[in-house]
Protein backbone atom coordinates (compact mmCIF):
# COMPACT_ATOMS: atom_id res chain seq x y z
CA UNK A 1 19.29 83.50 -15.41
CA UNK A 2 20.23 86.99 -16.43
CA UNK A 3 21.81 85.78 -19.66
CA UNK A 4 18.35 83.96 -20.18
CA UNK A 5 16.89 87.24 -19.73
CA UNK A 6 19.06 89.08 -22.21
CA UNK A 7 18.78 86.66 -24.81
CA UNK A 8 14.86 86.67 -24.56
CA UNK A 9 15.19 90.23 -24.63
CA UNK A 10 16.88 90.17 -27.84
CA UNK A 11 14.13 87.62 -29.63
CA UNK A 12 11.25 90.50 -28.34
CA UNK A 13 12.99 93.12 -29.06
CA UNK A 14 13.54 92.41 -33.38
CA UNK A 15 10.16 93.09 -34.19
CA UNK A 16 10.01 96.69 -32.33
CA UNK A 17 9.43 99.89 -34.39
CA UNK A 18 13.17 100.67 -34.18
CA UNK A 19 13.93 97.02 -36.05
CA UNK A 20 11.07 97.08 -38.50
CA UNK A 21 12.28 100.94 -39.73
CA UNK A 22 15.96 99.26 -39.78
CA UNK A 23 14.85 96.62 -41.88
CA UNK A 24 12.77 98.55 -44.27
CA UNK A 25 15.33 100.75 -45.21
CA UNK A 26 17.49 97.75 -45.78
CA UNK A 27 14.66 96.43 -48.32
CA UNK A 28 14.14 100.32 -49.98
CA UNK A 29 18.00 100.54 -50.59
CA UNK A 30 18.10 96.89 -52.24
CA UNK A 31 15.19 97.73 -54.20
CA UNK A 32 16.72 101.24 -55.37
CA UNK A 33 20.13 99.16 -56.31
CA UNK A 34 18.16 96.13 -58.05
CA UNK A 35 15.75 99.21 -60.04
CA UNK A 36 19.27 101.00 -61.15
CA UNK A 37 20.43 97.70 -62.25
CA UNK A 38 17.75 96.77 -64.35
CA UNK A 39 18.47 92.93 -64.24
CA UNK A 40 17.01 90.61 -66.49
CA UNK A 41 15.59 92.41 -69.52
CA UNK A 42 14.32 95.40 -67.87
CA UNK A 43 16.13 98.08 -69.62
CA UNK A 44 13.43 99.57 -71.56
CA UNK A 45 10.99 100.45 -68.51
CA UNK A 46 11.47 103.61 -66.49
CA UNK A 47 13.47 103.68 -62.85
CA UNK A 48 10.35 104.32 -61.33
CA UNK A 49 8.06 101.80 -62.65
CA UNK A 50 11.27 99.72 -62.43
CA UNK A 51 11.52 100.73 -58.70
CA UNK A 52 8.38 100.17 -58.12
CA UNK A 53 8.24 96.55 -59.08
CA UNK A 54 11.37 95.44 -57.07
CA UNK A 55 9.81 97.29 -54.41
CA UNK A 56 6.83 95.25 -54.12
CA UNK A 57 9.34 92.23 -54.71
CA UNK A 58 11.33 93.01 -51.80
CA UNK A 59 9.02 93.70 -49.51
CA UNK A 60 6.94 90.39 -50.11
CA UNK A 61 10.37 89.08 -49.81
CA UNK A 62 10.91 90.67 -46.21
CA UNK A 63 7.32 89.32 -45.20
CA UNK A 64 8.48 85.57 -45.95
CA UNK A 65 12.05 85.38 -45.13
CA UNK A 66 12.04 87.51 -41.87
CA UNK A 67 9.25 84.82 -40.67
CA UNK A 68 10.76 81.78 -42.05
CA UNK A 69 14.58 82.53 -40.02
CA UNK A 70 12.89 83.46 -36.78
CA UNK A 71 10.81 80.01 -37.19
CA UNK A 72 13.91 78.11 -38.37
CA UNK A 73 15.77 79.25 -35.40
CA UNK A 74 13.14 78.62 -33.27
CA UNK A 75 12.52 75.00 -34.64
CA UNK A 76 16.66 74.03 -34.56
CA UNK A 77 17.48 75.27 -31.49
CA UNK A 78 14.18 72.90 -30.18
CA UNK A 79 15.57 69.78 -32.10
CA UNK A 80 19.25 70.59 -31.90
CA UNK A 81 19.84 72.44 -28.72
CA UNK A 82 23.47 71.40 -28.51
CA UNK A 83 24.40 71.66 -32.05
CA UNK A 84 27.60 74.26 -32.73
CA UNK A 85 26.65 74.95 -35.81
CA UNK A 86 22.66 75.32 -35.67
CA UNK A 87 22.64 79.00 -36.20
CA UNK A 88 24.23 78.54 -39.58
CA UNK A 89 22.51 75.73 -40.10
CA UNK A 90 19.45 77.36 -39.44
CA UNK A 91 19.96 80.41 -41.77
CA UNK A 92 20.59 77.78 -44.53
CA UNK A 93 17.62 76.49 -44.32
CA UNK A 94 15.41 79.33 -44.00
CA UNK A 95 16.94 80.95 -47.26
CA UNK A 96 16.29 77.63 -49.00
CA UNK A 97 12.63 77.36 -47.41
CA UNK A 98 11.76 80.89 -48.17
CA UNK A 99 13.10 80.68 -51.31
CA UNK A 100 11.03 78.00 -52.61
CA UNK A 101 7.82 79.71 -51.19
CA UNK A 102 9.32 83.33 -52.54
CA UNK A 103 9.73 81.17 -55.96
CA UNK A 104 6.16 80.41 -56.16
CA UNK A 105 5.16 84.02 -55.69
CA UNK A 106 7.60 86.07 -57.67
CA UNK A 107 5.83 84.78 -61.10
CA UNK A 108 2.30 85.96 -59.97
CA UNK A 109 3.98 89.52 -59.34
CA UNK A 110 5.82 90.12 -62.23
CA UNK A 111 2.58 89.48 -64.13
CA UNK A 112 1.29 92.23 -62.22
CA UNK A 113 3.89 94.35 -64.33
CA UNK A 114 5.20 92.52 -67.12
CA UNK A 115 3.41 89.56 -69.13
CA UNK A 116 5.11 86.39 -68.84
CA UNK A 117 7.23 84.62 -71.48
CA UNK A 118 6.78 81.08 -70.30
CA UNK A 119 4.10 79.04 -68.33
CA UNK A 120 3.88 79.82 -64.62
CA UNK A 121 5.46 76.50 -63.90
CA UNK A 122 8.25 76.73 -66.50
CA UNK A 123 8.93 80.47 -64.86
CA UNK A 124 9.11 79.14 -61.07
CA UNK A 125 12.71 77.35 -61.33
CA UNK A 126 14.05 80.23 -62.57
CA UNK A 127 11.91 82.39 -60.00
CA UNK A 128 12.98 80.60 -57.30
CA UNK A 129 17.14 80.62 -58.19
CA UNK A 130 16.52 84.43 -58.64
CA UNK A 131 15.06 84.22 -55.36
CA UNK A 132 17.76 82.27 -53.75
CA UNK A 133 20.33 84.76 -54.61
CA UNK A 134 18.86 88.17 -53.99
CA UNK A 135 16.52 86.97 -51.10
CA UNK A 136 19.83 85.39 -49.86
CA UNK A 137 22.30 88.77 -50.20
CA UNK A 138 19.50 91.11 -48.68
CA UNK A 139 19.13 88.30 -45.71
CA UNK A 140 23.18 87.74 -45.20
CA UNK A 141 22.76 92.18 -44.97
CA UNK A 142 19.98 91.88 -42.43
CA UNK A 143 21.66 89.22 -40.18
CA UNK A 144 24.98 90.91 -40.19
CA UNK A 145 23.10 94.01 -39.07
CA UNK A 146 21.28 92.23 -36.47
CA UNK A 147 24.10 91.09 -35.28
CA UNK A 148 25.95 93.62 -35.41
CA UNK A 149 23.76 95.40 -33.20
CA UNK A 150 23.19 92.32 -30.76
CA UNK A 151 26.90 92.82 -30.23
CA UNK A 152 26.63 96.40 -29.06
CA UNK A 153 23.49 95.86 -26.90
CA UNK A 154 25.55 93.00 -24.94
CA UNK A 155 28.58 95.34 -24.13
CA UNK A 156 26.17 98.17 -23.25
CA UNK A 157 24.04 95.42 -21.23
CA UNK A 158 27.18 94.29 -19.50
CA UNK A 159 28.95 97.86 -19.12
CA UNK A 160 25.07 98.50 -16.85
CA UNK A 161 25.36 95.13 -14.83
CA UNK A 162 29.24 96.22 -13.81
CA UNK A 163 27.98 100.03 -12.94
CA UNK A 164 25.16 98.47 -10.51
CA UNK A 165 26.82 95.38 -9.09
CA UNK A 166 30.47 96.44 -8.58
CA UNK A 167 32.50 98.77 -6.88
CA UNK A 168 34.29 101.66 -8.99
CA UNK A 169 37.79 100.23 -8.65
CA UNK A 170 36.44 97.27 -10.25
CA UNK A 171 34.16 99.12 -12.74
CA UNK A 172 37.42 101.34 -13.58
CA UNK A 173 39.08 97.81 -14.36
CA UNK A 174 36.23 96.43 -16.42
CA UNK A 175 36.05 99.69 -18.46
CA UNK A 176 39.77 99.27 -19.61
CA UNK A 177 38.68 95.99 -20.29
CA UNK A 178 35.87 97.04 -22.55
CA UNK A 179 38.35 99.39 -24.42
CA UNK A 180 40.57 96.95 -24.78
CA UNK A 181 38.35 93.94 -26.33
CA UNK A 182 36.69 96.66 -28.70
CA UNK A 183 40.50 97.07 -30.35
CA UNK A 184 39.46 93.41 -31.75
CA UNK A 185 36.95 92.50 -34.37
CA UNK A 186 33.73 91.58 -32.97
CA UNK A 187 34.01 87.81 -34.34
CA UNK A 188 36.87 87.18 -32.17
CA UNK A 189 35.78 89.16 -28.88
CA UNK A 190 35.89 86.12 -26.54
CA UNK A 191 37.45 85.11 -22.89
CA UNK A 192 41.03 86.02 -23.20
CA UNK A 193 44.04 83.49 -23.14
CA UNK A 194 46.80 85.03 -23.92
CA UNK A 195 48.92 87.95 -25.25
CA UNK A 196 52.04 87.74 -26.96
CA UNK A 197 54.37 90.52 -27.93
CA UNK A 198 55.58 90.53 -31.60
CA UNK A 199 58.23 92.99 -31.91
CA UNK A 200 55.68 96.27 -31.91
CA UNK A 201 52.83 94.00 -32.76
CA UNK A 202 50.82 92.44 -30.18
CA UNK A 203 48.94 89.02 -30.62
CA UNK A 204 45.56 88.66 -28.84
CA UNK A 205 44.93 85.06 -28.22
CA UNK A 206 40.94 84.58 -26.85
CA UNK A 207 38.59 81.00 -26.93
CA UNK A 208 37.17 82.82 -30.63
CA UNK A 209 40.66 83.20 -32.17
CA UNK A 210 43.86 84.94 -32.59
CA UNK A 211 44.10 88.78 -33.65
CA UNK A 212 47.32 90.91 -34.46
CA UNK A 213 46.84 94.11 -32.82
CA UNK A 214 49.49 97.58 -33.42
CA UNK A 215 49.78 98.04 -29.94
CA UNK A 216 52.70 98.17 -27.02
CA UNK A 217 52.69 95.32 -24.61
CA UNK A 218 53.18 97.26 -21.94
CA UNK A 219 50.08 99.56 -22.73
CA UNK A 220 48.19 96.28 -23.00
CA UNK A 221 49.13 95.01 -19.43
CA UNK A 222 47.71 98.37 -18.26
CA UNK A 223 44.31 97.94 -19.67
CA UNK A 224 44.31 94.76 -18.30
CA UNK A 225 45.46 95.32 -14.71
CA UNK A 226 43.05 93.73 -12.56
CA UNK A 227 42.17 90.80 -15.04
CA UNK A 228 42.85 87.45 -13.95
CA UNK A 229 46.23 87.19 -15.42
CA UNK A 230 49.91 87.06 -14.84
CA UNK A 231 52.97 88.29 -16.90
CA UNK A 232 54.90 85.04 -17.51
CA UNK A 233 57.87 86.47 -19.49
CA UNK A 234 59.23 89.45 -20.89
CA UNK A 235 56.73 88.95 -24.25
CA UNK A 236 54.07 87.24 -23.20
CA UNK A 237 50.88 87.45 -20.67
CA UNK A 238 48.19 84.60 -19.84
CA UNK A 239 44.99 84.52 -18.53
CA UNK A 240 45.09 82.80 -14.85
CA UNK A 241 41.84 80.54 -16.55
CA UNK A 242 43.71 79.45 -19.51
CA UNK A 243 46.44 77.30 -17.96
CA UNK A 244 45.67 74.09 -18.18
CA UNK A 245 49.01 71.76 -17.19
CA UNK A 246 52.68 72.75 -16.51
CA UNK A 247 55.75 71.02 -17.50
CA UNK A 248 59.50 70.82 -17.41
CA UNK A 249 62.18 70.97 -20.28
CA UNK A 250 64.83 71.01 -18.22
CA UNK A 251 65.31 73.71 -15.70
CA UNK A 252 62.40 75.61 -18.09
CA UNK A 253 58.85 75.81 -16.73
CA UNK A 254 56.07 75.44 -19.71
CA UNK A 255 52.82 76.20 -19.37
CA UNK A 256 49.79 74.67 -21.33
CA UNK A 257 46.83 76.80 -22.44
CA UNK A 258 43.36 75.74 -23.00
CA UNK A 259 43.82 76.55 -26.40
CA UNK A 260 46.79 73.82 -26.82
CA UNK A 261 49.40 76.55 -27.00
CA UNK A 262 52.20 76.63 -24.72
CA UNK A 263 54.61 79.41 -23.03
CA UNK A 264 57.78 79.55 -21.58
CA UNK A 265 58.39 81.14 -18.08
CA UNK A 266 61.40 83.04 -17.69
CA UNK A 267 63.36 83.38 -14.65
CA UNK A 268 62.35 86.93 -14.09
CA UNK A 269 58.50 85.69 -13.55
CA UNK A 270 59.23 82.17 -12.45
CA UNK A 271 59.15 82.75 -8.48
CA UNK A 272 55.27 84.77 -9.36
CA UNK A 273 54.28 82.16 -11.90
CA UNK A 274 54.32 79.52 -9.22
CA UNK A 275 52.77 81.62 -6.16
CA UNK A 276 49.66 82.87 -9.14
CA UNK A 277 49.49 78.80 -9.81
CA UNK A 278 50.04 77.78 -5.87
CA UNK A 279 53.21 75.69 -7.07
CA UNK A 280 55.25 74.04 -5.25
């Protein structure tokens, strides 16, 4: 219920002042960059008339695309609740939607400011390809950002829950833990699997992916002391979660990961591999 109550908090919260001013000054700095340009014939006009047309541009840009992905994602996640890929899907078609409508538009603007060289309905192809690509870069900017800073509201949402619910040995332990998964880029922040040393690298194995990491096992183990996990050999840890199966190749215990990978246990962490598994 509470991660209902984040993620409902995070659909309210994109249209507050604080989004709106974040957004506009993503639309003012593509304009400025577009009016520098110049693109398509517009050398012989002034940067601030130029400006001043790719501002208007943009900005009826940001009034039909910013609609058209919060309705698309609405709409998907309605058809397609179970779909992996629906939020890419759903950007997809929002570009391609606004696009079209953005196409129809664009034409009636730039006569505004320049006269036309072609028929309205010979111009709107070309409008809406235009449209496609810069409506699509400025989006892929605004999403990233968004996400970006979905990202650091769910750590600093979490980081509160721990400080509330738990006691400080534990919210000591989930700090390190915090430090520790911010060392990893935020596309691959996930439920850890597994770590492997890699002479003074250290792999980071979670349910998103694998990351290489400059970083001492040992120092890793610290940060994660208290974690559901065991040290199964001199380079490698696993998450308690992750095992899956065990098996034998000859007097050699294997373990199987959720993630299809397997590790050896040594002989130095056999006897606490099978007490942490309740083996026999």
């Amino acid at each position: 219920m509470k991660k209902n109550n984040y993620k409902n908090h995070n659909e309210s919260s994109r249209w507050t002042i604080r989004n709106l001013a974040s957004d506009g000054t993503i639309v003012l700095l593509c304009a400025c960059f577009l009016a520098f340009l110049k693109p398509f014939g517009m050398d012989s006009v002034s940067f601030v008339y130029a400006l001043s047309f790719w501002v208007t541009i943009c900005l009826c840009g940001y009034l039909v695309y910013a609609p058209a992905l919060t309705l698309g994602r609405t709409a998907l996640s309605s058809l397609a609740p179970n779909l992996k890929t629906k939020n890419v899907l759903s950007l997809v078609v929002s570009i391609l939607c606004a696009s079209i409508i953005m196409g129809l538009i664009t034409p009636f603007i730039i006569t505004r400011f320049f006269s036309l060289s072609s028929s309205y309905w010979e111009s709107v192809p070309f409008a809406i390809m235009a449209c496609l690509f810069i409506g699509g870069v400025i989006t892929l900017i605004s999403v990233t950002k968004t996400f970006v800073q979905q990202q650091h509201a769910m750590i600093t949402y979490q980081q509160q829950r721990l400080e509330l619910e738990q006691p400080e040995e534990t919210i000591l332990q989930q700090k390190m833990l915090m430090d520790f998964m911010r060392k990893l880029p935020i596309e691959k922040r996930g439920e850890l699997i597994c770590l492997q040393m890699d002479d003074h690298y250290l792999q980071v194995h979670t349910d998103k992916g694998s990351h290489m990491l400059l970083m001492r096992f040992k120092d890793a183990l610290k940060q994660l002391d208290g974690y559901p996990g065991f040290q199964t050999h001199r380079s490698w840890w696993v998450s308690t979660n992750a095992v899956t199966a065990t098996k034998r190749e000859g007097r050699r215990l294997i373990l199987r990961l959720n993630n299809n990978m397997e590790v050896p246990v040594s002989q130095t962490f056999l006897s606490q591999t099978k007490h942490t598994l309740n083996m026999p």
